[in-house]
ModelCIF file with pLDDT and N, C-alpha, C, O atoms, coordinates in Angstrom:
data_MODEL
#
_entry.id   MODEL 
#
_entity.id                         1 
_entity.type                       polymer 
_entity.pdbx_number_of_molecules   1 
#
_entity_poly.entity_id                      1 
_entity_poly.type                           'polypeptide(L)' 
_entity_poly.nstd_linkage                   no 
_entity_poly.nstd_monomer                   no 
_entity_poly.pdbx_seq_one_letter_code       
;(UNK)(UNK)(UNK)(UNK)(UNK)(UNK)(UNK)(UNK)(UNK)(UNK)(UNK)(UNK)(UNK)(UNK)(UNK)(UNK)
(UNK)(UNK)(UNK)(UNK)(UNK)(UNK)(UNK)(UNK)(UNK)(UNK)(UNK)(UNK)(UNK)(UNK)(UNK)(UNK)
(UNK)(UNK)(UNK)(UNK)(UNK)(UNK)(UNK)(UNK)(UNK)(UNK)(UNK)(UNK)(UNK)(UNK)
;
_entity_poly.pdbx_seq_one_letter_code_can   XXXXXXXXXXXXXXXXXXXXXXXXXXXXXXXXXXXXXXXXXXXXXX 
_entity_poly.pdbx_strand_id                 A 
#
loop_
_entity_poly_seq.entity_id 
_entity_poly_seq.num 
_entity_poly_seq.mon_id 
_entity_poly_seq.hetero 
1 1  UNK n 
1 2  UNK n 
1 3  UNK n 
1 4  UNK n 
1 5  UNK n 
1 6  UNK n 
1 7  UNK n 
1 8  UNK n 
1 9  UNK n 
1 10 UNK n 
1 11 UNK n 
1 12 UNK n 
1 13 UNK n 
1 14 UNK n 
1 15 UNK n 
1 16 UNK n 
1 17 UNK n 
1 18 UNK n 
1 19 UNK n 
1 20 UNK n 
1 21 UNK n 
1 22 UNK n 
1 23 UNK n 
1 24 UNK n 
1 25 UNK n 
1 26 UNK n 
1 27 UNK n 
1 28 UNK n 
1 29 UNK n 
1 30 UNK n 
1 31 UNK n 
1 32 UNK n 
1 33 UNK n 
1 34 UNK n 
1 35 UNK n 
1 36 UNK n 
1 37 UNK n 
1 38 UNK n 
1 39 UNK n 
1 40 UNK n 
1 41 UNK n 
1 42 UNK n 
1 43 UNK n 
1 44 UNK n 
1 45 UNK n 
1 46 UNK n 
#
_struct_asym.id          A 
_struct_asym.entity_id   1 
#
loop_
_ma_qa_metric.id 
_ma_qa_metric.mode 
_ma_qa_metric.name 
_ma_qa_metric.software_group_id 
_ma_qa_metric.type 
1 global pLDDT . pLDDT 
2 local  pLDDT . pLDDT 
#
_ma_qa_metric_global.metric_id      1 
_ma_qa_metric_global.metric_value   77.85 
_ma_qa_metric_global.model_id       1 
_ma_qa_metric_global.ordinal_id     1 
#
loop_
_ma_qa_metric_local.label_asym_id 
_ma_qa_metric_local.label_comp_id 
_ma_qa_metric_local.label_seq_id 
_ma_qa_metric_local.metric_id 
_ma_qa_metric_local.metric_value 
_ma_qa_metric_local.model_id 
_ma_qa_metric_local.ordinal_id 
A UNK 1  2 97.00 1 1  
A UNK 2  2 98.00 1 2  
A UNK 3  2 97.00 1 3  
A UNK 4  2 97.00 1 4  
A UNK 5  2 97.00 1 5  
A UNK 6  2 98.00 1 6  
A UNK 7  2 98.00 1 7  
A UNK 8  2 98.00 1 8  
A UNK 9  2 98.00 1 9  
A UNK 10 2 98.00 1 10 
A UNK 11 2 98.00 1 11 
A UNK 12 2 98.00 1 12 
A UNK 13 2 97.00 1 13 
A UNK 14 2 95.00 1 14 
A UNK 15 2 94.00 1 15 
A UNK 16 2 91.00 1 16 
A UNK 17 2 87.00 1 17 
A UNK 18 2 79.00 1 18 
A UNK 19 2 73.00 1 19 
A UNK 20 2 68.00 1 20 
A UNK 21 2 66.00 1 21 
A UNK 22 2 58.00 1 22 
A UNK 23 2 45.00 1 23 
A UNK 24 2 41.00 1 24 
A UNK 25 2 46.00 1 25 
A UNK 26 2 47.00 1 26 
A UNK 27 2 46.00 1 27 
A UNK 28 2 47.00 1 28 
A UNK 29 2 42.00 1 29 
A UNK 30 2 46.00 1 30 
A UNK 31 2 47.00 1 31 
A UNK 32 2 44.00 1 32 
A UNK 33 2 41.00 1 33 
A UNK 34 2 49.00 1 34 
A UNK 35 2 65.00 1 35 
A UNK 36 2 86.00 1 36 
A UNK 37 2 88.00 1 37 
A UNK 38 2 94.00 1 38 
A UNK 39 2 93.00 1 39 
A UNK 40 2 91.00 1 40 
A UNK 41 2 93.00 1 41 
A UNK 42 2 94.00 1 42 
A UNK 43 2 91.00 1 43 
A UNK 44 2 93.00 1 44 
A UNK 45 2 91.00 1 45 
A UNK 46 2 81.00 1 46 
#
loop_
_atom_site.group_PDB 
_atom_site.id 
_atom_site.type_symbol 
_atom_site.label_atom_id 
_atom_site.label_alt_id 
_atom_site.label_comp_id 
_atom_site.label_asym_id 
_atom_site.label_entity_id 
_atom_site.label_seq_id 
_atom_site.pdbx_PDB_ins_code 
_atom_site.Cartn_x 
_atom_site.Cartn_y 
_atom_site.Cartn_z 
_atom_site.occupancy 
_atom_site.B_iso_or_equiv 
_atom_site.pdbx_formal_charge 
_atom_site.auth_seq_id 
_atom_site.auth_comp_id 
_atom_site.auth_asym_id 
_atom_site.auth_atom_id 
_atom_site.pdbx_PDB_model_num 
ATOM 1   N N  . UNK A 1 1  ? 7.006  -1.116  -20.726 1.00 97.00 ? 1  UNK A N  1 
ATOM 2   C CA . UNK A 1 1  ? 6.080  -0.059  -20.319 1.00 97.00 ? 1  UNK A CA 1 
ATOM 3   C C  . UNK A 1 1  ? 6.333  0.455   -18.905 1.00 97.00 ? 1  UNK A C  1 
ATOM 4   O O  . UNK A 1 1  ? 5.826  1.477   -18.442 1.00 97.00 ? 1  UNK A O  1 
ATOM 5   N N  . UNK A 1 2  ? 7.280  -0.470  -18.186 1.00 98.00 ? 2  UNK A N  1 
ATOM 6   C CA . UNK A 1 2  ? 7.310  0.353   -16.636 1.00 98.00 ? 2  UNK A CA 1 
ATOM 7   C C  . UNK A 1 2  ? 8.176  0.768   -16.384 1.00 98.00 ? 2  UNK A C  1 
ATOM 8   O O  . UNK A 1 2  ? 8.236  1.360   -15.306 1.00 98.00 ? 2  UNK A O  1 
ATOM 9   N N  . UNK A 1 3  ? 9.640  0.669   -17.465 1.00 97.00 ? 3  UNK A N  1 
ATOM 10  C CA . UNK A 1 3  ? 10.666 1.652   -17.662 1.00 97.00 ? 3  UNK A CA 1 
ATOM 11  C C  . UNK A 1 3  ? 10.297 2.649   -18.821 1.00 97.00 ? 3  UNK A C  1 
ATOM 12  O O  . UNK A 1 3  ? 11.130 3.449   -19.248 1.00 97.00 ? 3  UNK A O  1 
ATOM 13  N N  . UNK A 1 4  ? 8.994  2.570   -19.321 1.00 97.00 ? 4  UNK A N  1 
ATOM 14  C CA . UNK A 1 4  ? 8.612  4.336   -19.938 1.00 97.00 ? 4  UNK A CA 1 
ATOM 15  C C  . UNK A 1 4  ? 8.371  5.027   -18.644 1.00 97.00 ? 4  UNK A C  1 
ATOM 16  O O  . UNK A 1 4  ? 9.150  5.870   -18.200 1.00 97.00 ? 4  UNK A O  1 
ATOM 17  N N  . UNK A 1 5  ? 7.418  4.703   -18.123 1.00 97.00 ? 5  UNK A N  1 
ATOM 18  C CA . UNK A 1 5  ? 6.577  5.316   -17.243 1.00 97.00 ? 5  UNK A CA 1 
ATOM 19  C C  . UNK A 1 5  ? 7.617  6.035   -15.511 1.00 97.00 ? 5  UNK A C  1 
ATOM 20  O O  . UNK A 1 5  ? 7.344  7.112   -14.980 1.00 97.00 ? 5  UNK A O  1 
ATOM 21  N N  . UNK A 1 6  ? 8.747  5.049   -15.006 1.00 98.00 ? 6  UNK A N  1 
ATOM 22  C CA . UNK A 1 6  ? 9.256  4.697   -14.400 1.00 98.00 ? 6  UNK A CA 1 
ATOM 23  C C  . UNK A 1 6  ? 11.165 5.360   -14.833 1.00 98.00 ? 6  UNK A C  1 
ATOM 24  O O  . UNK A 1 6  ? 11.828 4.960   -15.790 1.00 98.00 ? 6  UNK A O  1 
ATOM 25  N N  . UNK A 1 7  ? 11.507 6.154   -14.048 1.00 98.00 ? 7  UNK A N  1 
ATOM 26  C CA . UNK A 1 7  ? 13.448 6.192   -13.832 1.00 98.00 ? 7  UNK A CA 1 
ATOM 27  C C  . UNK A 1 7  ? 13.826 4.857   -13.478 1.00 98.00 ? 7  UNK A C  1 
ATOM 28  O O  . UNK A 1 7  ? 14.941 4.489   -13.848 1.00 98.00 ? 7  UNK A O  1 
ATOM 29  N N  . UNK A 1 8  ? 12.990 3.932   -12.725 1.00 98.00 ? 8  UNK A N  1 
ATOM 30  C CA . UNK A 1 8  ? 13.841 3.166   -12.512 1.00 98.00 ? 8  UNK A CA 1 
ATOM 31  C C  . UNK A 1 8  ? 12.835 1.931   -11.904 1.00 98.00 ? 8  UNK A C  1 
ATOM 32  O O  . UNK A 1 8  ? 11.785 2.281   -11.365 1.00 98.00 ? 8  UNK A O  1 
ATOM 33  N N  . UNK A 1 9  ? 13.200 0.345   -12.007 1.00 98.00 ? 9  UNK A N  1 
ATOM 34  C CA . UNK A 1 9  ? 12.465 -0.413  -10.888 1.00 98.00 ? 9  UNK A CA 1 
ATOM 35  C C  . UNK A 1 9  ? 13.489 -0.938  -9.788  1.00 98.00 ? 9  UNK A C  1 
ATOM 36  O O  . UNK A 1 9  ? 14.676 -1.185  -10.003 1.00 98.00 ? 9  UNK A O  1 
ATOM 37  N N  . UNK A 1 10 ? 12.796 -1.071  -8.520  1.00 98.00 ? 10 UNK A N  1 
ATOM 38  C CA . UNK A 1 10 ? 12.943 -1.613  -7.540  1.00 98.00 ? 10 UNK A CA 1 
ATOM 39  C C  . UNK A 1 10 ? 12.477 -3.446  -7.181  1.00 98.00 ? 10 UNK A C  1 
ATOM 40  O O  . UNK A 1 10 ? 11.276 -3.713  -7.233  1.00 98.00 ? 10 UNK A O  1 
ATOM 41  N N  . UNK A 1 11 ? 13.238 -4.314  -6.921  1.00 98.00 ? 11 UNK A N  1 
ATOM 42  C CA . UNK A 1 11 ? 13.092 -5.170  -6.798  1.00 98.00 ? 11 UNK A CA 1 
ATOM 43  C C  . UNK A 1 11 ? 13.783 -6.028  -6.018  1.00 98.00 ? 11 UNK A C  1 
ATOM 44  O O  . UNK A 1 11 ? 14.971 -5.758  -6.195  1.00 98.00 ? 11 UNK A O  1 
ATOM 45  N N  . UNK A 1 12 ? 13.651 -7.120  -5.073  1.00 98.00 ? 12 UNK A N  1 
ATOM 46  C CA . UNK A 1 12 ? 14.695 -7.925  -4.560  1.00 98.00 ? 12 UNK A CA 1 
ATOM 47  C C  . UNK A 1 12 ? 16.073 -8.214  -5.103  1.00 98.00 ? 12 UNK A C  1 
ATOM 48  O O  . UNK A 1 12 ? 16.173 -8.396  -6.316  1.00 98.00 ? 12 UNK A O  1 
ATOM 49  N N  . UNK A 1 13 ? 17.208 -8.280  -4.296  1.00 97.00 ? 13 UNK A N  1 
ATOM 50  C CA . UNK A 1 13 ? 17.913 -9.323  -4.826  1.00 97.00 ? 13 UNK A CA 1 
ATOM 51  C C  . UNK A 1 13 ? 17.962 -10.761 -5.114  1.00 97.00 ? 13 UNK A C  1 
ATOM 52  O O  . UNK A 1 13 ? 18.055 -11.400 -6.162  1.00 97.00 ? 13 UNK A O  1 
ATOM 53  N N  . UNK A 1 14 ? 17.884 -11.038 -4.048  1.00 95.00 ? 14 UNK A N  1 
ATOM 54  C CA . UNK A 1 14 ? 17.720 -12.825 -3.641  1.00 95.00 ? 14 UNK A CA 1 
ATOM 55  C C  . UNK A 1 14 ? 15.775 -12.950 -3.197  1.00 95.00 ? 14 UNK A C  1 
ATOM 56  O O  . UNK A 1 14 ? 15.062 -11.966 -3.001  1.00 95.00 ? 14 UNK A O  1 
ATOM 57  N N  . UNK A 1 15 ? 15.558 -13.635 -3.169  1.00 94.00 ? 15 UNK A N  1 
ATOM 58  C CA . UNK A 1 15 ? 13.587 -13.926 -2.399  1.00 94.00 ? 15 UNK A CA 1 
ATOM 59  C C  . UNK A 1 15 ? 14.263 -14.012 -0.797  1.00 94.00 ? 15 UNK A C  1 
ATOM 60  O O  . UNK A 1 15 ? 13.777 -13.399 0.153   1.00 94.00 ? 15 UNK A O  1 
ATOM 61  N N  . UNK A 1 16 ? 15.629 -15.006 -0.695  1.00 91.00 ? 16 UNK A N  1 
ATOM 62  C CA . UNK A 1 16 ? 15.528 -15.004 0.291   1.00 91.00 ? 16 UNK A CA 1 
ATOM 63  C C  . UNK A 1 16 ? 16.799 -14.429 1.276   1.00 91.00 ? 16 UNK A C  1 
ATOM 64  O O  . UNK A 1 16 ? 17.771 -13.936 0.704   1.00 91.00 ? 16 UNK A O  1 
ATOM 65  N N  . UNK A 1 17 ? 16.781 -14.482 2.398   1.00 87.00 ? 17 UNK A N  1 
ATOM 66  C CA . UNK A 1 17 ? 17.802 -14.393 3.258   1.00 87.00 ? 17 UNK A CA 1 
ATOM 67  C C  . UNK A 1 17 ? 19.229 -14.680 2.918   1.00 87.00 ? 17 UNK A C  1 
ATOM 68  O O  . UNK A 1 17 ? 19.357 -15.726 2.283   1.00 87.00 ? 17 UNK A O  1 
ATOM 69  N N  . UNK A 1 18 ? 20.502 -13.937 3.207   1.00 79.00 ? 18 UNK A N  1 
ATOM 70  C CA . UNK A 1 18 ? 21.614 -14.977 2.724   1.00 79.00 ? 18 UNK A CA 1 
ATOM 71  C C  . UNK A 1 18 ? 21.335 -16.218 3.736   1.00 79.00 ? 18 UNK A C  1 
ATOM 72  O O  . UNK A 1 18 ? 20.532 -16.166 4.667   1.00 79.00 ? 18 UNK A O  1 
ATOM 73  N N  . UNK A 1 19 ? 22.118 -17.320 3.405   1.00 73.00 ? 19 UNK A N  1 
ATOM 74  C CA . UNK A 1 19 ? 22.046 -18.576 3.892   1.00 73.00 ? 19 UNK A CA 1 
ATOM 75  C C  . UNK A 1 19 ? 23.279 -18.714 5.297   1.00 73.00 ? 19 UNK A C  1 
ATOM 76  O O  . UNK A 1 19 ? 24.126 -17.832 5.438   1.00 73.00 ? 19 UNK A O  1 
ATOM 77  N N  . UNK A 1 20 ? 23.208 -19.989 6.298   1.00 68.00 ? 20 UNK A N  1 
ATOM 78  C CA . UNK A 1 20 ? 23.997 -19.344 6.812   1.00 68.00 ? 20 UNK A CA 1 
ATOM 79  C C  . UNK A 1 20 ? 24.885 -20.926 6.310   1.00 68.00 ? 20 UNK A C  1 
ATOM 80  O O  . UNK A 1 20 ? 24.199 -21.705 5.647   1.00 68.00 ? 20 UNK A O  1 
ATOM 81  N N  . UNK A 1 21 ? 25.913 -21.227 6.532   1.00 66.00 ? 21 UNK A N  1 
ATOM 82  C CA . UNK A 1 21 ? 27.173 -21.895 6.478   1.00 66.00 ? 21 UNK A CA 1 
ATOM 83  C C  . UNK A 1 21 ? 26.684 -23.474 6.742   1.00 66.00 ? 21 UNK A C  1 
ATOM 84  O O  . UNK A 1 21 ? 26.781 -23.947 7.875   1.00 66.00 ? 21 UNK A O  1 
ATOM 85  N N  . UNK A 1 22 ? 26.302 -24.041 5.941   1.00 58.00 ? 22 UNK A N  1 
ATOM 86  C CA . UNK A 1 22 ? 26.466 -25.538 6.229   1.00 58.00 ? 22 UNK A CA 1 
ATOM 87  C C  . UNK A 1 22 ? 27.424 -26.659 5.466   1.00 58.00 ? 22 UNK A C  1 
ATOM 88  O O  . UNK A 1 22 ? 27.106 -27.596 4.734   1.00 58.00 ? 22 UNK A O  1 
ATOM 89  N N  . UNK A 1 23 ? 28.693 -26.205 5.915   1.00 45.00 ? 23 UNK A N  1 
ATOM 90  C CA . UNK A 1 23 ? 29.611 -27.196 5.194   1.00 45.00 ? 23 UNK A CA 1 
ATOM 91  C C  . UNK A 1 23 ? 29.186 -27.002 3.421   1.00 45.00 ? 23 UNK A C  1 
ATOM 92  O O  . UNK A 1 23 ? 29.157 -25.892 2.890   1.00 45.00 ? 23 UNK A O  1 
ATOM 93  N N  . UNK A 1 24 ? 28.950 -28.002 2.848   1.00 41.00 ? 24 UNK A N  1 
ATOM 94  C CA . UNK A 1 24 ? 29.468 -27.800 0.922   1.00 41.00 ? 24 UNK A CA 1 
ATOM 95  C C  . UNK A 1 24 ? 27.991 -27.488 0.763   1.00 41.00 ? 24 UNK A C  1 
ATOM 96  O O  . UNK A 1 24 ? 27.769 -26.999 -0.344  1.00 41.00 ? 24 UNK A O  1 
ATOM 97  N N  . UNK A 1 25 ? 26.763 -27.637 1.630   1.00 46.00 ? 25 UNK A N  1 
ATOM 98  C CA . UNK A 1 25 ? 25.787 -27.386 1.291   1.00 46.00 ? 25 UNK A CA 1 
ATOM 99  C C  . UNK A 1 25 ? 25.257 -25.713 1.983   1.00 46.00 ? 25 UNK A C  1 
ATOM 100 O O  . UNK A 1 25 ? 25.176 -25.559 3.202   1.00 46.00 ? 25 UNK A O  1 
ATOM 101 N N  . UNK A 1 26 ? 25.016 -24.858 1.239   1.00 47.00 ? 26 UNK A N  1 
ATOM 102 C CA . UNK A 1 26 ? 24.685 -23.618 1.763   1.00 47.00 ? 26 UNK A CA 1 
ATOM 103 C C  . UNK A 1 26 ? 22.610 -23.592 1.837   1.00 47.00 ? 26 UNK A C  1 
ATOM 104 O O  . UNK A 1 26 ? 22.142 -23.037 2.831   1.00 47.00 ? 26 UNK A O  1 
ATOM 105 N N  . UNK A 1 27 ? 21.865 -24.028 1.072   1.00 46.00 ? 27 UNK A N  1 
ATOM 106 C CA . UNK A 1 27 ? 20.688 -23.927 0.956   1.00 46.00 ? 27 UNK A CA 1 
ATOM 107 C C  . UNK A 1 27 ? 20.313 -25.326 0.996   1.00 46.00 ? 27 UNK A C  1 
ATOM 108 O O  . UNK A 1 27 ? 20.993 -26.221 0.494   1.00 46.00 ? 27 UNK A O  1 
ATOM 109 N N  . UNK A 1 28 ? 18.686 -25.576 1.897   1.00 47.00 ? 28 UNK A N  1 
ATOM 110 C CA . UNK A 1 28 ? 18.490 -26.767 2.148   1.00 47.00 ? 28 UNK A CA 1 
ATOM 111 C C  . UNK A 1 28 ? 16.731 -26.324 1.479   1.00 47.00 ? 28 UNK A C  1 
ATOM 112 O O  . UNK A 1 28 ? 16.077 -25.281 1.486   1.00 47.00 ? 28 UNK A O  1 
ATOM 113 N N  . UNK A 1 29 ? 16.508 -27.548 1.023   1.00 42.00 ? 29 UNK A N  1 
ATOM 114 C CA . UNK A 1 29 ? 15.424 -27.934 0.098   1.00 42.00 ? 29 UNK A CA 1 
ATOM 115 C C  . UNK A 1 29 ? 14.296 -26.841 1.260   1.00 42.00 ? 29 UNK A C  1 
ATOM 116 O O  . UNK A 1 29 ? 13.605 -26.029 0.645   1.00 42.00 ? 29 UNK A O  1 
ATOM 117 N N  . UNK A 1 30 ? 14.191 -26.845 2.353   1.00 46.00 ? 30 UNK A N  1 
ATOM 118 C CA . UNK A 1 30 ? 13.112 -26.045 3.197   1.00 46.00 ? 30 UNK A CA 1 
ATOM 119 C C  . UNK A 1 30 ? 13.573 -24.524 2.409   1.00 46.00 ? 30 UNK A C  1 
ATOM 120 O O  . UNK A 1 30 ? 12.692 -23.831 1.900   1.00 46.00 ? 30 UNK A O  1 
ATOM 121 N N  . UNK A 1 31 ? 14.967 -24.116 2.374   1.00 47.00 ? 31 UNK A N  1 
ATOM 122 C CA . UNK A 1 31 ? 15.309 -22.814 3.028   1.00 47.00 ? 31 UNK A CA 1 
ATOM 123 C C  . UNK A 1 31 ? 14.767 -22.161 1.487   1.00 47.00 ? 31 UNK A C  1 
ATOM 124 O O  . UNK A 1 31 ? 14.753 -20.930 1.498   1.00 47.00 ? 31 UNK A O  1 
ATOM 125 N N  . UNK A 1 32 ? 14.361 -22.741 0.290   1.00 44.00 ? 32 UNK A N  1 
ATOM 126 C CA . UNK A 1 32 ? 14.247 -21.969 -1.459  1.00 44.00 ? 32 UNK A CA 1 
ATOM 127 C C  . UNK A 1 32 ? 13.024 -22.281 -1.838  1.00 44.00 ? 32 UNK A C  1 
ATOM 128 O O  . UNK A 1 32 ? 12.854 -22.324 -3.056  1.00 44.00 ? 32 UNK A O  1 
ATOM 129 N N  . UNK A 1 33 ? 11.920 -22.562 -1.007  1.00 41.00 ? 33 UNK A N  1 
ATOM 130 C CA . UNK A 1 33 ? 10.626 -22.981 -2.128  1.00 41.00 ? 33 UNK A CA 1 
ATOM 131 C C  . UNK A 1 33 ? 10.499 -21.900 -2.986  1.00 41.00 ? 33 UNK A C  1 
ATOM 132 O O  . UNK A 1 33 ? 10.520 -20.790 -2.455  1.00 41.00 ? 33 UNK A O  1 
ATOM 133 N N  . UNK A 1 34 ? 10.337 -21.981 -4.507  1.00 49.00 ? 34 UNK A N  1 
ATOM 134 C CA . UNK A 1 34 ? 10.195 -21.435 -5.330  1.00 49.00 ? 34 UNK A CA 1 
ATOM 135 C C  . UNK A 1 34 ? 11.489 -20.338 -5.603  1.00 49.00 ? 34 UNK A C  1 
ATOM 136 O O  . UNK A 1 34 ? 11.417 -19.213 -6.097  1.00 49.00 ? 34 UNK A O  1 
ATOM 137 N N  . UNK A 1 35 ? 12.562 -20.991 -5.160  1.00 65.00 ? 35 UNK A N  1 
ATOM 138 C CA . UNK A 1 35 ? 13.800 -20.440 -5.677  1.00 65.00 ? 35 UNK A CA 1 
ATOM 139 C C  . UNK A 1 35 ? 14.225 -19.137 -5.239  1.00 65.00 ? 35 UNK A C  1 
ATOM 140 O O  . UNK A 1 35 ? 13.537 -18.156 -4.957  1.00 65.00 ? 35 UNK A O  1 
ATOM 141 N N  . UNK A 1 36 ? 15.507 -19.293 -5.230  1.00 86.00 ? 36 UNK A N  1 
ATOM 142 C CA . UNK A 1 36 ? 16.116 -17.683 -4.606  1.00 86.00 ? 36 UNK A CA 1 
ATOM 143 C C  . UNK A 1 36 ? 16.301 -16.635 -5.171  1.00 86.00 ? 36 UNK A C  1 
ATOM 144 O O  . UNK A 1 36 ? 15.572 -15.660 -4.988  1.00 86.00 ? 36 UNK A O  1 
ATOM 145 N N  . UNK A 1 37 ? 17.497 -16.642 -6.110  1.00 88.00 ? 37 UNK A N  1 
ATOM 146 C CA . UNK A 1 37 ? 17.710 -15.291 -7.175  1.00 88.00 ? 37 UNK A CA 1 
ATOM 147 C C  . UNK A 1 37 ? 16.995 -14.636 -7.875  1.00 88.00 ? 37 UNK A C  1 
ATOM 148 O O  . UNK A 1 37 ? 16.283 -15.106 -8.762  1.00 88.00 ? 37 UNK A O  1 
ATOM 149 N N  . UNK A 1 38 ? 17.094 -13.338 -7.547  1.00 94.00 ? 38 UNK A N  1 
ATOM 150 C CA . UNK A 1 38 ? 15.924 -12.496 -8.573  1.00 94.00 ? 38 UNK A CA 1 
ATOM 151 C C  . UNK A 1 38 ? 16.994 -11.451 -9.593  1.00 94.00 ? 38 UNK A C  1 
ATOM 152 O O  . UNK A 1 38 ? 16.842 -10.307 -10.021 1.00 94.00 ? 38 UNK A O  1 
ATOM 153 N N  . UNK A 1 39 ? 17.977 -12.339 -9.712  1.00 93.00 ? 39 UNK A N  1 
ATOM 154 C CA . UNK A 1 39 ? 18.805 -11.572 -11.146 1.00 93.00 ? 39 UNK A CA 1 
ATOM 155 C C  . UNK A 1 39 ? 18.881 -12.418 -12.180 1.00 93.00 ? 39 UNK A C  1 
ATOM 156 O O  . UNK A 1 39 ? 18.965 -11.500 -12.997 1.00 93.00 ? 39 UNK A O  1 
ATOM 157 N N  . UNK A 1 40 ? 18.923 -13.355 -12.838 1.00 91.00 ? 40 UNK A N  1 
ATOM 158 C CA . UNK A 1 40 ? 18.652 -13.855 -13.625 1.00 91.00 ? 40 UNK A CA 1 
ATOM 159 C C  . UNK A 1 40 ? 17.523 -13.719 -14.759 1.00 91.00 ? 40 UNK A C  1 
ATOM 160 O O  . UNK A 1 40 ? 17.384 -14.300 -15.835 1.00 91.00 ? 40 UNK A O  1 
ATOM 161 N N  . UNK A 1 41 ? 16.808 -12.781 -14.138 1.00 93.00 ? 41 UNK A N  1 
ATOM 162 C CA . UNK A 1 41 ? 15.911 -12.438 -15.795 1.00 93.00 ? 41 UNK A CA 1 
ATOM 163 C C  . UNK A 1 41 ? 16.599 -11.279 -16.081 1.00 93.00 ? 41 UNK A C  1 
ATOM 164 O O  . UNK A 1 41 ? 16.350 -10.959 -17.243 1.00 93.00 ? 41 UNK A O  1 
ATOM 165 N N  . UNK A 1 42 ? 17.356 -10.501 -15.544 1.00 94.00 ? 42 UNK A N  1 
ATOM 166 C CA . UNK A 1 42 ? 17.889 -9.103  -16.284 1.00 94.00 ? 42 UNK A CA 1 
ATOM 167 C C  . UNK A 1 42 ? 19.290 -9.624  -16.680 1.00 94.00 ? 42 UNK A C  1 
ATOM 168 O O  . UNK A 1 42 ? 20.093 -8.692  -16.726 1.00 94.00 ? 42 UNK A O  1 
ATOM 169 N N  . UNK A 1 43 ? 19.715 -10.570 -16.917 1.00 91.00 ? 43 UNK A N  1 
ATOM 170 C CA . UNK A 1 43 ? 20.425 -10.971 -18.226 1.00 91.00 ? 43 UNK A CA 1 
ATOM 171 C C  . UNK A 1 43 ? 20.352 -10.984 -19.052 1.00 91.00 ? 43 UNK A C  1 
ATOM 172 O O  . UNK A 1 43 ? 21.295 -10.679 -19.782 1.00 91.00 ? 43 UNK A O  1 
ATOM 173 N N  . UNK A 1 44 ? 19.141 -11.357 -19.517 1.00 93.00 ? 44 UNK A N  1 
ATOM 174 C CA . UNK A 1 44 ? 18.594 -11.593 -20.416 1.00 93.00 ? 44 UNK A CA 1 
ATOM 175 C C  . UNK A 1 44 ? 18.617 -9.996  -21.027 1.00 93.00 ? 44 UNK A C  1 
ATOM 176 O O  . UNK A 1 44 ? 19.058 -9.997  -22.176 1.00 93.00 ? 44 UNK A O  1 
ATOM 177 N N  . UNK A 1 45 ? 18.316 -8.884  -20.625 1.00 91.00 ? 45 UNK A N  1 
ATOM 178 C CA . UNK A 1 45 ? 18.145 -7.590  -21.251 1.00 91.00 ? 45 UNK A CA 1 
ATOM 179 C C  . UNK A 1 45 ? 19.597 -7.017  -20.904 1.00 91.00 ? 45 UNK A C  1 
ATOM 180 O O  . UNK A 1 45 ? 19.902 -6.438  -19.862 1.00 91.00 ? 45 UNK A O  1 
ATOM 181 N N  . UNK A 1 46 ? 20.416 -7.293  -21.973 1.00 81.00 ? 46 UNK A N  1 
ATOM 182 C CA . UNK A 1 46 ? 22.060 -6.508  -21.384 1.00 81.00 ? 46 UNK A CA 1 
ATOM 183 C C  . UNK A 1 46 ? 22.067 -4.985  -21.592 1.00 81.00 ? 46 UNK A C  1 
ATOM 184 O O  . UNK A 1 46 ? 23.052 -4.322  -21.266 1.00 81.00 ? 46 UNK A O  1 
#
């Protein structure tokens, strides 16, 4: 219903910031509460 109504939606990429460089670990349990990526549900609709 909000691509009838709607050309188009607007939405984040990521929730958060890129991360900055910590050796093999890039994101630390503080830096994602409630997770980063906001592309993963439009997979789901190819």
């Amino acid at each position: 219903p909000v691509l009838e109504r709607a050309d188009a939606m607007l939405c984040p990429t990521c929730a958060k910031p890129a991360p900055l460089h910590r050796g093999l670990t890039s994101y630390t349990a503080d830096d994602m509460p409630g997770g980063v990526t906001m592309t993963c549900p439009f997979n789901l609709f190819g």
